[in-house]
C-alpha atoms as a PDB file:
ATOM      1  CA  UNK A   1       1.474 -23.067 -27.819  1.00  0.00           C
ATOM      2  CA  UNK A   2       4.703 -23.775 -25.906  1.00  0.00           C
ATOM      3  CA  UNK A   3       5.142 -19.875 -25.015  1.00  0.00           C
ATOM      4  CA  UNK A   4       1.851 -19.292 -23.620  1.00  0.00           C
ATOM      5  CA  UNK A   5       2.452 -23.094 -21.360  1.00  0.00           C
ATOM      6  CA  UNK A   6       5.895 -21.644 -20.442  1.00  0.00           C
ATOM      7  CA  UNK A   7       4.180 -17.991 -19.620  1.00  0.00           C
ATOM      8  CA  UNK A   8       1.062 -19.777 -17.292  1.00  0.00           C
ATOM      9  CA  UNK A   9       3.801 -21.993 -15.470  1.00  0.00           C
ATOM     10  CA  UNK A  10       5.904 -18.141 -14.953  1.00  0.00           C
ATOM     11  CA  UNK A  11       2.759 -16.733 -13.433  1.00  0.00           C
ATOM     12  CA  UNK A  12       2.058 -19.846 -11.140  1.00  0.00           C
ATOM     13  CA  UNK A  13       5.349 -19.638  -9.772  1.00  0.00           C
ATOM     14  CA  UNK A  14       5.705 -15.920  -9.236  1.00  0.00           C
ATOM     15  CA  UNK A  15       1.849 -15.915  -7.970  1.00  0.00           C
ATOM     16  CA  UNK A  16       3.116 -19.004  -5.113  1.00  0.00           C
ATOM     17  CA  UNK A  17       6.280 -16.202  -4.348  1.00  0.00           C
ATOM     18  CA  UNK A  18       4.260 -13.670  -3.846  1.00  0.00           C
ATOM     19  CA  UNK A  19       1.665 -15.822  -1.328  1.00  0.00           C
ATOM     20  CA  UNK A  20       4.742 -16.736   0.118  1.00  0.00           C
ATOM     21  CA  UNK A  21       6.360 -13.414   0.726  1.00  0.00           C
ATOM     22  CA  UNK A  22       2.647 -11.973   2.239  1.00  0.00           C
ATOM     23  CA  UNK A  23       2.855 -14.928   4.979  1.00  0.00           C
ATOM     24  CA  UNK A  24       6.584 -14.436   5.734  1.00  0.00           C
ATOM     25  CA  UNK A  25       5.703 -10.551   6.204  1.00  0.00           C
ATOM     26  CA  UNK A  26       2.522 -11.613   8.033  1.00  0.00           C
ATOM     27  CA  UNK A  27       4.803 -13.819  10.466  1.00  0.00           C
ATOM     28  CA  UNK A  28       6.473 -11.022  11.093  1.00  0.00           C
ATOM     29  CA  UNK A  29       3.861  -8.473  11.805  1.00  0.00           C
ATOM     30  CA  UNK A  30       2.329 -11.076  14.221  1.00  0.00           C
ATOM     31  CA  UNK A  31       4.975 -10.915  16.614  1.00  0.00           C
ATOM     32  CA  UNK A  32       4.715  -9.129  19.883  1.00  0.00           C
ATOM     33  CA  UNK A  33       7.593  -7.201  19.382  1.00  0.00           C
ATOM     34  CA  UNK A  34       7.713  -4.242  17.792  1.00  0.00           C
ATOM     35  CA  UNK A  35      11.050  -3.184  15.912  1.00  0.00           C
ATOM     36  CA  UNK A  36      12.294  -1.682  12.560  1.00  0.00           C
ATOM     37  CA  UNK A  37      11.437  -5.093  10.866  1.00  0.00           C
ATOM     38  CA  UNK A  38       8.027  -4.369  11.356  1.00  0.00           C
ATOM     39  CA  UNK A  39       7.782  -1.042   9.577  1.00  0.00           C
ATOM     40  CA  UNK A  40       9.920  -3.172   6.625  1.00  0.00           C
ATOM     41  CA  UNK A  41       7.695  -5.739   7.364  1.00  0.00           C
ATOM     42  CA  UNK A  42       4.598  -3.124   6.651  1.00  0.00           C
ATOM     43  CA  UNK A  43       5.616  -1.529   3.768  1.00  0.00           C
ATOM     44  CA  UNK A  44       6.936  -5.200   1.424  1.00  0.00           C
ATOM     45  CA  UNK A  45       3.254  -6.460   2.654  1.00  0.00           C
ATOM     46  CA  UNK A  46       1.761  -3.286   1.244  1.00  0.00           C
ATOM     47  CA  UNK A  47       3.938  -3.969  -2.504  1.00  0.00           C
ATOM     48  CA  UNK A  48       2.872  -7.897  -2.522  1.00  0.00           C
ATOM     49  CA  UNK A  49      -0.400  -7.098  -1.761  1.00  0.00           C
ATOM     50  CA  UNK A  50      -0.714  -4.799  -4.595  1.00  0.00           C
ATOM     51  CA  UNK A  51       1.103  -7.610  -6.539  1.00  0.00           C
ATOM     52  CA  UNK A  52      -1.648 -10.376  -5.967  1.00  0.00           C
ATOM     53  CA  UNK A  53      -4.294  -7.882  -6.327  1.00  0.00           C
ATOM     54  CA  UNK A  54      -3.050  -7.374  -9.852  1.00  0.00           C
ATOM     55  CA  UNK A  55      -2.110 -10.729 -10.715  1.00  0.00           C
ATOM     56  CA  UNK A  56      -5.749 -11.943  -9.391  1.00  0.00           C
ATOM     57  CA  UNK A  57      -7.052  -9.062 -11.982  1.00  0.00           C
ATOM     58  CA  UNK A  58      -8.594  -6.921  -9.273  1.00  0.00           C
ATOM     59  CA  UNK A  59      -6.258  -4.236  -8.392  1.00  0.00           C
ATOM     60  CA  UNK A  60      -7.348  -0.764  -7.246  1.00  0.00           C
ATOM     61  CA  UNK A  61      -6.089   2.252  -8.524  1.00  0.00           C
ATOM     62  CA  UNK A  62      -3.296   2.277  -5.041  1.00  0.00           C
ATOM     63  CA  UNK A  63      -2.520  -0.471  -6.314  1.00  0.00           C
ATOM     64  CA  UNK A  64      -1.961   0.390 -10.125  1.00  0.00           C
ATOM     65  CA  UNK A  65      -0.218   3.626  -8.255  1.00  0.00           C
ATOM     66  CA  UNK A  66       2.194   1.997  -6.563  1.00  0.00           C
ATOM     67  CA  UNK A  67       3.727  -0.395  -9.204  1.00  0.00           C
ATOM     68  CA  UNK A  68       3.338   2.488 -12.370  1.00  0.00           C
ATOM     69  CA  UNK A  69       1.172   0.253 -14.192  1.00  0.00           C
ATOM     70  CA  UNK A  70      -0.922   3.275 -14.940  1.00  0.00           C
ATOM     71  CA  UNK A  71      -0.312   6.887 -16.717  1.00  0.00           C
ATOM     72  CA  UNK A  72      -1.326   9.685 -14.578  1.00  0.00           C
END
């Protein structure tokens, strides 16, 4: 009973990181200015994207793709 507590409270807190690392990349993206950061910017929105999508249990296939959570 403990593990699967200890495993849901994991989850919570890497699901709130990942939020968090979309907005911070969204922030970014937002501004005016275009630079190198916003091509970073692009592409760690793209991988945490594909990271909620799976943690919410609704990833596409990209997404599956991307992290190798699927055999080709």
């Amino acid at each position: 009973m403990t593990n699967i507590w200890i495993m849901t409270m994991l989850k919570t807190e890497f699901a709130a990181f990942v939020e968090e690392q979309i907005a911070l990349a969204g922030e970014i993206l937002a501004d005016a200015k275009v630079s190198k950061r916003d091509y970073m910017s692009g592409g760690k929105l793209s991988v945490f994207l594909a990271l909620h999508r799976v943690l919410q249990g609704k990833p596409t296939e990209q997404d599956l793709g991307m992290l190798r959570l699927s055999e080709i």
